[in-house]
Protein backbone atom coordinates (compact mmCIF):
# COMPACT_ATOMS: atom_id res chain seq x y z
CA UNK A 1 75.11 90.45 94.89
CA UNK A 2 77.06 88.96 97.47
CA UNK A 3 79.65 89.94 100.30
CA UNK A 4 81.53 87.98 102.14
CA UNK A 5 84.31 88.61 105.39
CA UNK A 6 86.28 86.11 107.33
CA UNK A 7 88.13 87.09 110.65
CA UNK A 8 90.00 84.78 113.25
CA UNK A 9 88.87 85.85 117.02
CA UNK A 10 91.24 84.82 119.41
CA UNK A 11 88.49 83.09 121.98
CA UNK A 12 85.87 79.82 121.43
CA UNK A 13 82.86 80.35 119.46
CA UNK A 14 81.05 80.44 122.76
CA UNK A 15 82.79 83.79 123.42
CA UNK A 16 80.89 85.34 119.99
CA UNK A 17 78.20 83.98 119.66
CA UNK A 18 75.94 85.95 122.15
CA UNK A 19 77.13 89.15 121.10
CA UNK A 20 75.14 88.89 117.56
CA UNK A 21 71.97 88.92 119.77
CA UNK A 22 72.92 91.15 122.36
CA UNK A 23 75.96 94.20 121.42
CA UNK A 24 76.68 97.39 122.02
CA UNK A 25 78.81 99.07 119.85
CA UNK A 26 81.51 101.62 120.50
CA UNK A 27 82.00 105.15 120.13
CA UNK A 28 84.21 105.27 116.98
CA UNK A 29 83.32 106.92 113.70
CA UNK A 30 84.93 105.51 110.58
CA UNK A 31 84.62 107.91 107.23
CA UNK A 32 81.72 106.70 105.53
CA UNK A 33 79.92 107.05 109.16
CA UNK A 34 80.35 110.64 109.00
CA UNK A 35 79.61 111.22 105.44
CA UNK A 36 75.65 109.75 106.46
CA UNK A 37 75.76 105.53 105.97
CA UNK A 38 74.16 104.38 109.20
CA UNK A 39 76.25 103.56 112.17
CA UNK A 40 75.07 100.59 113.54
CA UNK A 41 75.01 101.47 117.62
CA UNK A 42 73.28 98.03 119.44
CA UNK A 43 71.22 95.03 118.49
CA UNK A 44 68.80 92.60 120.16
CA UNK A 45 66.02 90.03 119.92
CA UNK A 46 62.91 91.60 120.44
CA UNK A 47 61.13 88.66 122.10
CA UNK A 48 63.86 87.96 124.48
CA UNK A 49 65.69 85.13 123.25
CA UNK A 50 67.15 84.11 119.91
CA UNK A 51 64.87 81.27 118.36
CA UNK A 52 64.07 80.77 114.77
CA UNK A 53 60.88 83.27 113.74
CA UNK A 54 62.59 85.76 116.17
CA UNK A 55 62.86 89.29 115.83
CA UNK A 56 66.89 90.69 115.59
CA UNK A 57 66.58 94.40 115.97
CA UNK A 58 69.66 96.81 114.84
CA UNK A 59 69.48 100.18 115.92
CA UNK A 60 71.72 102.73 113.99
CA UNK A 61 72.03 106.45 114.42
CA UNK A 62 69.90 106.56 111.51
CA UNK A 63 66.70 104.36 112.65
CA UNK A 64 65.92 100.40 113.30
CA UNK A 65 66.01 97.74 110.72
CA UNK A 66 64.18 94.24 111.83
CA UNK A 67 65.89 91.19 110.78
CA UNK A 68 63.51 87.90 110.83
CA UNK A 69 65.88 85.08 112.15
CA UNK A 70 65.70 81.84 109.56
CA UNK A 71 68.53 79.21 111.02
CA UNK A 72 69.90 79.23 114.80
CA UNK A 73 72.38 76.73 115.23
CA UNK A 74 74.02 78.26 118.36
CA UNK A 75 77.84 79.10 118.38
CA UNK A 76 77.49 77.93 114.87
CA UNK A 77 75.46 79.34 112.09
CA UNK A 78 73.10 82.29 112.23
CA UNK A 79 71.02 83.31 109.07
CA UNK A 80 68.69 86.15 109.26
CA UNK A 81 66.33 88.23 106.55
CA UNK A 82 65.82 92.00 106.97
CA UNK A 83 62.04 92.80 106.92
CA UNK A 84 61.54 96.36 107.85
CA UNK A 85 63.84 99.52 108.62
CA UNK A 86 62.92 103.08 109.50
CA UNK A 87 66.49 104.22 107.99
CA UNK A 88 66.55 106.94 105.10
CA UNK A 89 67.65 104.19 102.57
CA UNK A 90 65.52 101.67 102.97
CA UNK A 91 63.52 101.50 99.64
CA UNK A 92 67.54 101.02 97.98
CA UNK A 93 66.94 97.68 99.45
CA UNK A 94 65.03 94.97 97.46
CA UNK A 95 66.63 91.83 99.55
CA UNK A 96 69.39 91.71 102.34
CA UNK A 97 70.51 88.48 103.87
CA UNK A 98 73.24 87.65 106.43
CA UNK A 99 74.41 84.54 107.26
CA UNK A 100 77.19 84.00 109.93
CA UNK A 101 79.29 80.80 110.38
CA UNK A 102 81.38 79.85 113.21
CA UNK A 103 84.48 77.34 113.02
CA UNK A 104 86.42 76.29 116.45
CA UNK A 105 89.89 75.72 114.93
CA UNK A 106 92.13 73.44 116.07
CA UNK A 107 94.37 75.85 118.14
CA UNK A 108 91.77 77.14 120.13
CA UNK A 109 90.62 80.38 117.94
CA UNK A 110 87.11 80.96 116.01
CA UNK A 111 86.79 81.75 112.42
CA UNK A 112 84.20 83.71 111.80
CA UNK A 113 82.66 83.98 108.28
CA UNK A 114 80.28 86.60 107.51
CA UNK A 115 77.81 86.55 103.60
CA UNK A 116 75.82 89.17 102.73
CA UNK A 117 73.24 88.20 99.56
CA UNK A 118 71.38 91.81 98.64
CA UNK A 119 69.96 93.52 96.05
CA UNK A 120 68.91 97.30 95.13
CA UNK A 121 65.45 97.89 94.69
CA UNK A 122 64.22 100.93 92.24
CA UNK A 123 65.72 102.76 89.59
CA UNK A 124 69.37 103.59 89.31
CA UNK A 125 69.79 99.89 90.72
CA UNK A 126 73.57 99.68 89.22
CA UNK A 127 74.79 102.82 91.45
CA UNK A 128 72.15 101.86 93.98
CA UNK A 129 74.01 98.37 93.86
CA UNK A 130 77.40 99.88 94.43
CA UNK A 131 76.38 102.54 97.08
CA UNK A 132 75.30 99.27 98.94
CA UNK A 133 78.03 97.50 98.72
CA UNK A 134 80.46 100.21 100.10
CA UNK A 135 77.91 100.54 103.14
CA UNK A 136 77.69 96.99 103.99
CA UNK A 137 81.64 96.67 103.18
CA UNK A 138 82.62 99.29 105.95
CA UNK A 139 79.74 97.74 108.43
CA UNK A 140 81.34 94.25 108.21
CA UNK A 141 84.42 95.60 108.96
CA UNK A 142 83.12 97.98 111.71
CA UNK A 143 80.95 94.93 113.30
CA UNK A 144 83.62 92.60 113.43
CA UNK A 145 86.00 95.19 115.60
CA UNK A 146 82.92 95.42 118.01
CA UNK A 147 82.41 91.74 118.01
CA UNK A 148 86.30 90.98 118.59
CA UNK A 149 86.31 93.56 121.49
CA UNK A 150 83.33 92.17 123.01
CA UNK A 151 84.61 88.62 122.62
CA UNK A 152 87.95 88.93 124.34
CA UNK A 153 86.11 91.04 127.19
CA UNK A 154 83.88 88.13 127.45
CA UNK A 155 86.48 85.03 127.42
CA UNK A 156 88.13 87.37 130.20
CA UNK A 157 84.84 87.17 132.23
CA UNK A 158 83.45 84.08 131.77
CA UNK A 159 86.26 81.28 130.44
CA UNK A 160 84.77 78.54 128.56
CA UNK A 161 86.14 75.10 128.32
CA UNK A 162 88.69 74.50 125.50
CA UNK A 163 86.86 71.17 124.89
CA UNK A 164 83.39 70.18 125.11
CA UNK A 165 82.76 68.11 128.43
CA UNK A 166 82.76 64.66 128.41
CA UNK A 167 80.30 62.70 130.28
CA UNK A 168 81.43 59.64 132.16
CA UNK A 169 79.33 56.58 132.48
């Protein structure tokens, strides 16, 4: 099955980018966080720096799930593979793949397009399958607030260029 988001950010891809490596989350708690999905809290690359091979670690409320980075094309496309997760719903999960693309518009702002390809593992696979869905639907959607708060904090701090340099010969 597939999900896919799309969001505008008001800031350069520059300004997102890092944050899928390196985030903190905040303190909010939308419904389906209190009724026991896991609230995603921070994420980072466990050997340092993103590279292909890498290790992206999420760390929920509920446990870690390790995400094996497969395409790094910075400030534009991010693909990773989950490979292992101590959370209490782990064995629902036969396959769960993100990909994340990044689009400088013309005006300045960054469309940002988020696809989820999963499946449920085990029996009951068609609730399994839904349950999933729902989860992953409200941790786009929780994600992407983080990521647009963390952006504009960012292009506040540290201003990018609204072009690419040019280099003069």
């Amino acid at each position: 099955m597939k999900l896919q988001s799309r969001w505008v950010f008001e800031c350069l891809p520059g300004h997102v980018w890092p944050h899928f490596f390196k985030a903190r989350m905040d303190e909010a708690r939308p419904f389906l966080f209190r009724l026991g999905v896991p609230k995603p809290l921070s994420c980072r690359v466990l050997e340092g720096a993103p590279a292909v091979g890498n290790t992206r670690q999420c760390t929920t409320d509920k446990g870690t799930i390790n995400q094996r980075i497969l395409v790094l094309e910075p400030n534009r496309r991010l693909t990773y593979r989950m490979q292992e997760s101590t959370i209490w719903c782990r064995a629902w999960v036969g396959h769960l793949e993100d990909t994340f693309t990044l689009t400088l518009r013309p005006d300045g702002r960054t469309d940002v397009r988020r696809s989820t390809d999963f499946s449920a593992a085990g029996r009951f696979k068609v609730l399994k399958t839904i349950s999933l869905w729902i989860a992953l639907r409200q941790a786009h959607a929780y994600a992407s607030k983080n990521w647009r708060r963390l952006a504009a904090e960012a292009k506040l701090s540290q201003p990018l260029p609204d072009r690419p340099m040019e280099v003069q010969v």
